[in-house]
PDB file of N, CA and C in Angstrom:
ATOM      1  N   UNK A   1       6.143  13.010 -27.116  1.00  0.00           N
ATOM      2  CA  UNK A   1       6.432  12.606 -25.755  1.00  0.00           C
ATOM      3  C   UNK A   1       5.190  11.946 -25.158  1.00  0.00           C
ATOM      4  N   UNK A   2       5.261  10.589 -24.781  1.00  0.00           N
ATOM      5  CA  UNK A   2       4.624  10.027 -23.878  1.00  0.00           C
ATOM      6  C   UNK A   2       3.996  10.294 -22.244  1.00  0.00           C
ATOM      7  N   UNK A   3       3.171  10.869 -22.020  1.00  0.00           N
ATOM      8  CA  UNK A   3       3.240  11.576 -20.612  1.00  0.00           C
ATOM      9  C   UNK A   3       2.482   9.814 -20.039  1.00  0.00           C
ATOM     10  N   UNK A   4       3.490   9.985 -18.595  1.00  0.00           N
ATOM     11  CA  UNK A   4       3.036   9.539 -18.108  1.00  0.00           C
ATOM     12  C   UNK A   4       1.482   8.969 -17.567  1.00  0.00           C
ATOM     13  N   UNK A   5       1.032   7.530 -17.155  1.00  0.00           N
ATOM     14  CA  UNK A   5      -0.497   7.638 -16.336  1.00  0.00           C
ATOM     15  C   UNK A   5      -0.627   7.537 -15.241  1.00  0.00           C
ATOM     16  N   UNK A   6       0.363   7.963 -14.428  1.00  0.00           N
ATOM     17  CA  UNK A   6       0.524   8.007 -13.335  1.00  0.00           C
ATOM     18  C   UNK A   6      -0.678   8.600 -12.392  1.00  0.00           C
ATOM     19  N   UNK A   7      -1.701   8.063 -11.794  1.00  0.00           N
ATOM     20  CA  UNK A   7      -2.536   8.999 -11.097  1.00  0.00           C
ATOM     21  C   UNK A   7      -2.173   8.902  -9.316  1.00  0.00           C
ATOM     22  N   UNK A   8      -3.326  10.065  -9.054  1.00  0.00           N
ATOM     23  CA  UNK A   8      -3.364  10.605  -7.525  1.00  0.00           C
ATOM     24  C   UNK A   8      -4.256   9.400  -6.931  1.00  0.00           C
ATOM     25  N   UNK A   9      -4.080   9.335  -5.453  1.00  0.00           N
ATOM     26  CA  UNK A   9      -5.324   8.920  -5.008  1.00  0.00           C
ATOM     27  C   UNK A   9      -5.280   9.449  -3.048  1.00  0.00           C
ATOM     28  N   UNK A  10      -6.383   9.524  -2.959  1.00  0.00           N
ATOM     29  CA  UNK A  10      -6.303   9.633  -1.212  1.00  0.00           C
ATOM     30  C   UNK A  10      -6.573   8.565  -0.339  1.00  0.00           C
ATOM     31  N   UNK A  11      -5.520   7.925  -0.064  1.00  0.00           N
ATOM     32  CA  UNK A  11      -5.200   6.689   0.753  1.00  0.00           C
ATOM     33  C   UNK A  11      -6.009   7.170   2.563  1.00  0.00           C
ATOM     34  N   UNK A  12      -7.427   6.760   2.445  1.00  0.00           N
ATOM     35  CA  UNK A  12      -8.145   6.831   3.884  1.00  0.00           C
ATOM     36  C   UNK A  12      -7.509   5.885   4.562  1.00  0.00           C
ATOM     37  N   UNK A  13      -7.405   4.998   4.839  1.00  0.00           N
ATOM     38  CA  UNK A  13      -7.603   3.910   5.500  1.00  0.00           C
ATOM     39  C   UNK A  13      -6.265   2.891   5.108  1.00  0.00           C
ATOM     40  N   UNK A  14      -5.597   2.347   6.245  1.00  0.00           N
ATOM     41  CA  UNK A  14      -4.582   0.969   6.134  1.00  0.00           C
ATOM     42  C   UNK A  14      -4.408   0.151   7.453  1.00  0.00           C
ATOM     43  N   UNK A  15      -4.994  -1.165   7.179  1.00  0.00           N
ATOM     44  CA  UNK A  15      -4.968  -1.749   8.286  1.00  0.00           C
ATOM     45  C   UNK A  15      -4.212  -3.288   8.054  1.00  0.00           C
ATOM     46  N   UNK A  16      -3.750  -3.957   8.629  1.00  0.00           N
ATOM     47  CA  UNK A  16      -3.810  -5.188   8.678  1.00  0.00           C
ATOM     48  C   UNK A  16      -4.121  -6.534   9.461  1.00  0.00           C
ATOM     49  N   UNK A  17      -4.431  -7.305   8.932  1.00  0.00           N
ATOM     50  CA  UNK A  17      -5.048  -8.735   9.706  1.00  0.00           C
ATOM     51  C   UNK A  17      -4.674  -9.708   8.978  1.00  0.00           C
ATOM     52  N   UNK A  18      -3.542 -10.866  10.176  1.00  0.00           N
ATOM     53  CA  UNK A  18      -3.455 -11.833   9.803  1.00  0.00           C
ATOM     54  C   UNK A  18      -2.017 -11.361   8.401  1.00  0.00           C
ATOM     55  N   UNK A  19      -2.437 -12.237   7.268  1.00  0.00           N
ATOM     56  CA  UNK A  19      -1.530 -12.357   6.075  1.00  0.00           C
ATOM     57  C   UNK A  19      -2.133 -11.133   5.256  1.00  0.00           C
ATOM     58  N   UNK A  20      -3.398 -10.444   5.816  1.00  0.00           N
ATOM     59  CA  UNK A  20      -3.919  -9.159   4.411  1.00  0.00           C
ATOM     60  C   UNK A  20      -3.891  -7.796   4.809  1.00  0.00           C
ATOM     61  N   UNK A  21      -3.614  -7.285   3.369  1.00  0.00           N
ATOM     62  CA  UNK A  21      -3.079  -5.699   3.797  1.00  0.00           C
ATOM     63  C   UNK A  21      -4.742  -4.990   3.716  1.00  0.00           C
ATOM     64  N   UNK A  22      -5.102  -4.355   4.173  1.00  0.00           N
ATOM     65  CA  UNK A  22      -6.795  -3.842   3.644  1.00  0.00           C
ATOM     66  C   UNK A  22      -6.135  -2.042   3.619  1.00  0.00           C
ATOM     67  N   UNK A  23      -6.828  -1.847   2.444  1.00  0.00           N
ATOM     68  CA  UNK A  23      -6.601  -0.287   2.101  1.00  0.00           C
ATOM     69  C   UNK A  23      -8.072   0.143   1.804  1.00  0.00           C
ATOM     70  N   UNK A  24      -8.282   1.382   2.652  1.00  0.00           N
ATOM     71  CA  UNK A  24      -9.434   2.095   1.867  1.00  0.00           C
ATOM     72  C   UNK A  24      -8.709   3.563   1.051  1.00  0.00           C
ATOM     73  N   UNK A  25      -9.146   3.432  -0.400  1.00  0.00           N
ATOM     74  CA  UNK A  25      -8.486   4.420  -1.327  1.00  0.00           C
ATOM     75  C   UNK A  25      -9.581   4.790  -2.530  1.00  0.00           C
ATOM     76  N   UNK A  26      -9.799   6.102  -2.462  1.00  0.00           N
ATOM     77  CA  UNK A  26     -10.717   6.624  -3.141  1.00  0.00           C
ATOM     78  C   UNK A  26     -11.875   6.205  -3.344  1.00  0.00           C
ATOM     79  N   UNK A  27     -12.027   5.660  -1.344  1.00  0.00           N
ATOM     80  CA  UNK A  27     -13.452   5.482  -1.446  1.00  0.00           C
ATOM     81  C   UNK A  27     -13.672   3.733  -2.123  1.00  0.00           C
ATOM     82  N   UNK A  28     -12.720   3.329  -2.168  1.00  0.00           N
ATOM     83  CA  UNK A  28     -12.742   1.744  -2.464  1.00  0.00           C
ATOM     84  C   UNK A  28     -11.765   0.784  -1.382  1.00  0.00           C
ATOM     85  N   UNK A  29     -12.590  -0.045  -1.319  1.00  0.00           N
ATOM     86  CA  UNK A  29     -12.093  -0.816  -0.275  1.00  0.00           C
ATOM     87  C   UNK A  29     -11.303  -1.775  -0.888  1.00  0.00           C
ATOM     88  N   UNK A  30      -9.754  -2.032  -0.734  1.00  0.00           N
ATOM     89  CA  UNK A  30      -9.171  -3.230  -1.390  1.00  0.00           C
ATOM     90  C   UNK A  30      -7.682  -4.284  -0.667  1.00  0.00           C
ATOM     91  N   UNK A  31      -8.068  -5.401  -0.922  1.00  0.00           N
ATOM     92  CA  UNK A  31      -7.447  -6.137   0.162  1.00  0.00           C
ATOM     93  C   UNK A  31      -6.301  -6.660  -0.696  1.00  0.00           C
ATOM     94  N   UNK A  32      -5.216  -7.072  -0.430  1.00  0.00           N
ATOM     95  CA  UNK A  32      -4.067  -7.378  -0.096  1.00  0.00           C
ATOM     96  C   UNK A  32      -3.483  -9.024   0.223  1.00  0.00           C
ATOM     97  N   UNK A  33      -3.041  -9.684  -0.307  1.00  0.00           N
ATOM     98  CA  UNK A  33      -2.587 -11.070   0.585  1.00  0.00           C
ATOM     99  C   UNK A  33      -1.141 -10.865   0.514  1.00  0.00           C
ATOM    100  N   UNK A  34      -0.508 -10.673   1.533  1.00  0.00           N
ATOM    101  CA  UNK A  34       0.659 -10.399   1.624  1.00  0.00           C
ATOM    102  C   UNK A  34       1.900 -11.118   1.217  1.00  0.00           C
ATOM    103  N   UNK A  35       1.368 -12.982   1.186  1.00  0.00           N
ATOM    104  CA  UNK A  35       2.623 -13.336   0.730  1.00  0.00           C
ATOM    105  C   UNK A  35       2.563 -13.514  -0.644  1.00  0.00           C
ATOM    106  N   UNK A  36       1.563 -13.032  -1.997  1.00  0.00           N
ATOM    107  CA  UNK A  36       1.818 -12.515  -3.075  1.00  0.00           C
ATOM    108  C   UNK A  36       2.081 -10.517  -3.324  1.00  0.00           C
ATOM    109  N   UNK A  37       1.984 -10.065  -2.409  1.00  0.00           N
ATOM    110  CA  UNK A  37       2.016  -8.866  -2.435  1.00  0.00           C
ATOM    111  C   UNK A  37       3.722  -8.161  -1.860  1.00  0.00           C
ATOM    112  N   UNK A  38       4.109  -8.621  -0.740  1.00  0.00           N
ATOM    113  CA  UNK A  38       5.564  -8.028   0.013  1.00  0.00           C
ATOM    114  C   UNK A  38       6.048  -8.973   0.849  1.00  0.00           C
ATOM    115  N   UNK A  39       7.141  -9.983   0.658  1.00  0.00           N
ATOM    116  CA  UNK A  39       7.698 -10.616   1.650  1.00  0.00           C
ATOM    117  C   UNK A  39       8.324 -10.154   2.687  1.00  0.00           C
ATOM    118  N   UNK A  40       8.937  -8.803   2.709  1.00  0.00           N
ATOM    119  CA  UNK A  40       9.143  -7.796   3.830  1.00  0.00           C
ATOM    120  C   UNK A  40       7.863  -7.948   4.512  1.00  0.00           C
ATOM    121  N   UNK A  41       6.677  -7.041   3.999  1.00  0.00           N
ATOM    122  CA  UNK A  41       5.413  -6.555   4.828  1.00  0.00           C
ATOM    123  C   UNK A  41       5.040  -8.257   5.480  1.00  0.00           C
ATOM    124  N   UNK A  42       5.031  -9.461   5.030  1.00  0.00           N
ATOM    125  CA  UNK A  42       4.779 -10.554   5.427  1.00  0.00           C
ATOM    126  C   UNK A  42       5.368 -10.874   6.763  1.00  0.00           C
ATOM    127  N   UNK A  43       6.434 -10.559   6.626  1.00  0.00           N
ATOM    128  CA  UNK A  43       7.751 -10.971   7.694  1.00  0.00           C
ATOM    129  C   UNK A  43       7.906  -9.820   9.225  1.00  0.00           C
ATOM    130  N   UNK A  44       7.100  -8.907   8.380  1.00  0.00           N
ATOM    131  CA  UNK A  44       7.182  -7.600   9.547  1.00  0.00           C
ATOM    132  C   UNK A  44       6.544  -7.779  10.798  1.00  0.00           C
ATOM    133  N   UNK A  45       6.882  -7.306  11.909  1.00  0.00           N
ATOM    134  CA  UNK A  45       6.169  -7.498  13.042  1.00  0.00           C
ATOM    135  C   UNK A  45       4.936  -6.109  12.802  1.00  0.00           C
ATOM    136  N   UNK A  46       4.115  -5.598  14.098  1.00  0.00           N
ATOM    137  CA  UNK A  46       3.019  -5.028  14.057  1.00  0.00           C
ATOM    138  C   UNK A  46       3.553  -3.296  14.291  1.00  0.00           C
ATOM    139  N   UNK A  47       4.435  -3.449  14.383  1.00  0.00           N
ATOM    140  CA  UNK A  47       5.146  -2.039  15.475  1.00  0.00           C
ATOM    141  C   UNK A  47       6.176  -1.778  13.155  1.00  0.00           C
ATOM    142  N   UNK A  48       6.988  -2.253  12.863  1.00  0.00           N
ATOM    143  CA  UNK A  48       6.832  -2.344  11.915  1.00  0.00           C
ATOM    144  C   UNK A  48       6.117  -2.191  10.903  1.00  0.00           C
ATOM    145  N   UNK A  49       4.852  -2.685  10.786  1.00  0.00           N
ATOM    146  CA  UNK A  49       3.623  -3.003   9.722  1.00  0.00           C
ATOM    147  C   UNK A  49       2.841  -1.235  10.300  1.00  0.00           C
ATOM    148  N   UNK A  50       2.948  -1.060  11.171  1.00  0.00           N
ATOM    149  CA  UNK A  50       1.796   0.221  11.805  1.00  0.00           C
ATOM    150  C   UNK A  50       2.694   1.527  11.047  1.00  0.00           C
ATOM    151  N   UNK A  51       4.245   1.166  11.344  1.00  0.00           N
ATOM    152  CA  UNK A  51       5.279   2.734  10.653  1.00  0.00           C
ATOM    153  C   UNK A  51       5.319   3.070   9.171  1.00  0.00           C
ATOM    154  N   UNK A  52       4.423   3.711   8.682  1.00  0.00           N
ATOM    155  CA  UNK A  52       4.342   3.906   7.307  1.00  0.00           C
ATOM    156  C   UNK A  52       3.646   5.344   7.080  1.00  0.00           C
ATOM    157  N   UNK A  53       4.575   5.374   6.114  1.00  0.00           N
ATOM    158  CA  UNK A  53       4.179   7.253   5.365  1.00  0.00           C
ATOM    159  C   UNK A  53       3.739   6.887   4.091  1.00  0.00           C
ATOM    160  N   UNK A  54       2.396   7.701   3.628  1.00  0.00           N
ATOM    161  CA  UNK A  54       1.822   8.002   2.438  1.00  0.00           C
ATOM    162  C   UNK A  54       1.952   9.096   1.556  1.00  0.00           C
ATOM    163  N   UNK A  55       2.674   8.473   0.708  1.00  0.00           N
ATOM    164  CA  UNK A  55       3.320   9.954  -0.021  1.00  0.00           C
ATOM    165  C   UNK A  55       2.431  11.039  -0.647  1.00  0.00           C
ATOM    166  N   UNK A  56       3.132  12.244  -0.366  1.00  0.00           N
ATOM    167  CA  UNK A  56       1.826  13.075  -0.747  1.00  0.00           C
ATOM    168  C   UNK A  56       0.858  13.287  -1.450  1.00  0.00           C
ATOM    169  N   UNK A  57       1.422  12.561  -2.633  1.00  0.00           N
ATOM    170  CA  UNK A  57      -0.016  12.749  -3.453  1.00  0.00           C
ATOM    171  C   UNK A  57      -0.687  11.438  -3.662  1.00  0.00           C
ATOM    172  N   UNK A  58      -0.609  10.804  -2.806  1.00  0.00           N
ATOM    173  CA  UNK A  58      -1.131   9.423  -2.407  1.00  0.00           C
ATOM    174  C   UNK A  58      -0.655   8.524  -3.895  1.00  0.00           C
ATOM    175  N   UNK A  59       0.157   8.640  -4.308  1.00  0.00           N
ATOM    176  CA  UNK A  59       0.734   7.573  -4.963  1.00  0.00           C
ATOM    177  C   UNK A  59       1.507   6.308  -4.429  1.00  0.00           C
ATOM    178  N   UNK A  60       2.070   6.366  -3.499  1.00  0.00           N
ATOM    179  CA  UNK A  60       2.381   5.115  -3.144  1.00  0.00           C
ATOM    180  C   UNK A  60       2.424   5.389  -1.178  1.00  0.00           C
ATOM    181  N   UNK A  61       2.975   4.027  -0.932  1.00  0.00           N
ATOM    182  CA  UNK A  61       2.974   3.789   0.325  1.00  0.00           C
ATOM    183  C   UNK A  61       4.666   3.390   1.043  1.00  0.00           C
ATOM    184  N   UNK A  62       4.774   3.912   1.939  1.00  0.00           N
ATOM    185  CA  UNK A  62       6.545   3.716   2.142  1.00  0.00           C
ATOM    186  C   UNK A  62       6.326   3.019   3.946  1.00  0.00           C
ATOM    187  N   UNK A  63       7.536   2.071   3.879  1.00  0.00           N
ATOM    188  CA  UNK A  63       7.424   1.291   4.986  1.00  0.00           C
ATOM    189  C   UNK A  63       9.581   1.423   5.767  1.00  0.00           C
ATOM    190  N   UNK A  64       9.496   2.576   6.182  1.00  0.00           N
ATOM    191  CA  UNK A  64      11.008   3.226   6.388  1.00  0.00           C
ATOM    192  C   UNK A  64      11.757   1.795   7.236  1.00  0.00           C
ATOM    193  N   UNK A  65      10.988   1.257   8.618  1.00  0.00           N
ATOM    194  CA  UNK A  65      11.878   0.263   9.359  1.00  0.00           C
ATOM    195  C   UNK A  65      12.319  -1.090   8.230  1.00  0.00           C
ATOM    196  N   UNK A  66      11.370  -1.528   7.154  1.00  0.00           N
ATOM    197  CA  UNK A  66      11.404  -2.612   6.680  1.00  0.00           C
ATOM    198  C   UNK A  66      12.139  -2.280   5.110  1.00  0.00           C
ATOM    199  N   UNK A  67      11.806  -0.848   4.751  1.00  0.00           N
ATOM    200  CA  UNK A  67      12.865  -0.225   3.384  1.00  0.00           C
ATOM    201  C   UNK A  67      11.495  -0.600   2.386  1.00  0.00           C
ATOM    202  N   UNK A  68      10.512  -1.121   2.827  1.00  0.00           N
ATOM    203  CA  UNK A  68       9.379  -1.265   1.334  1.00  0.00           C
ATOM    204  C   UNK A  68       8.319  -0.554   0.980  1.00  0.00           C
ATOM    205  N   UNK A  69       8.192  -0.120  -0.413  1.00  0.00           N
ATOM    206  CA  UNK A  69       7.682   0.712  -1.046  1.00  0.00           C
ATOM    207  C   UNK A  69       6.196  -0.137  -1.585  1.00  0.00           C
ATOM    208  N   UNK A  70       5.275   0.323  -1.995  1.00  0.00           N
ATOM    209  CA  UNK A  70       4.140   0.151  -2.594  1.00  0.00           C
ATOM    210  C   UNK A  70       3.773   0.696  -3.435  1.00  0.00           C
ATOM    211  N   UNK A  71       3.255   0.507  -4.846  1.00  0.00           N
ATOM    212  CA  UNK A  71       2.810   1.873  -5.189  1.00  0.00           C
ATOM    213  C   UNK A  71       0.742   1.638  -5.666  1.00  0.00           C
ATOM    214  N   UNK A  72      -0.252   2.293  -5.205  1.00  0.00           N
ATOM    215  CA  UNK A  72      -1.271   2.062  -5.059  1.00  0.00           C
ATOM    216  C   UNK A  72      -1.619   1.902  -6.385  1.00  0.00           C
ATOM    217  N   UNK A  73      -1.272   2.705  -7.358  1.00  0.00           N
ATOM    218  CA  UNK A  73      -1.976   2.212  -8.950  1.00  0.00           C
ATOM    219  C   UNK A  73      -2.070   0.490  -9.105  1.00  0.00           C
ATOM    220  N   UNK A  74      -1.068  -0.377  -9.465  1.00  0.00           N
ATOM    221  CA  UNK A  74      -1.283  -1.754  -9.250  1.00  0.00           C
ATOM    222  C   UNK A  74      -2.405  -2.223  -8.101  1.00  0.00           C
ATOM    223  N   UNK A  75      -2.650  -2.113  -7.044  1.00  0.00           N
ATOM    224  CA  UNK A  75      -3.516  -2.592  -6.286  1.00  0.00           C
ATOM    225  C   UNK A  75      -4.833  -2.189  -7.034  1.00  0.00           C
ATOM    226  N   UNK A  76      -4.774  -1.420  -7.158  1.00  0.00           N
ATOM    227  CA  UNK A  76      -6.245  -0.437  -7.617  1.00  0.00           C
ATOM    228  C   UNK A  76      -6.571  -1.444  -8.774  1.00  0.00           C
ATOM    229  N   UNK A  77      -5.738  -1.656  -9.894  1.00  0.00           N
ATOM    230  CA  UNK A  77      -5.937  -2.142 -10.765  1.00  0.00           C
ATOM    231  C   UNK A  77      -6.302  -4.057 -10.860  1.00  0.00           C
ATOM    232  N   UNK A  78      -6.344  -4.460  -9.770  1.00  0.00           N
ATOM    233  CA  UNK A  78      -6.773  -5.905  -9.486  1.00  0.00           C
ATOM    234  C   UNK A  78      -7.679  -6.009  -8.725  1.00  0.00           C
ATOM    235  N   UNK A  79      -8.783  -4.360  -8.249  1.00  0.00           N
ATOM    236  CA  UNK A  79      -9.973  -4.054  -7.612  1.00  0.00           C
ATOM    237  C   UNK A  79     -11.204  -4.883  -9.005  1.00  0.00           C
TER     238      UNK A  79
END
């Protein structure tokens, strides 16, 4: 059996400006251009873009008004 590589991380920080998503996550700072990253998150207004839950074990990022998911391993991995 293949176990998964799924890792943890602790998502400090999510902000945005303009077209970029900026995440601080495990202590690394990593940015985002949104219209290669989420055409939802692109299209979202600020009241939108601000409503988001980080799932508990900081594996991904959930955006409930807009329905879009993230998951932080990929970002991490183009740090």
């Amino acid at each position: 059996m293949v176990k998964d590589k799924q890792r943890f991380h602790d998502v400090e920080a999510l902000t945005f400006e303009g077209d970029t998503l900026f995440l601080m996550v495990d202590g690394k700072e990593i940015s985002a251009d949104l219209r290669k990253l989420s055409s939802r998150l692109l299209d979202a207004n600020e009241k939108q873009r601000s409503n988001y839950v980080v799932s508990p074990s900081g594996y991904g990022i959930h955006w409930p008004e807009i329905d879009e998911d993230i998951a932080i391993d990929p970002l991490l991995d183009t740090v």
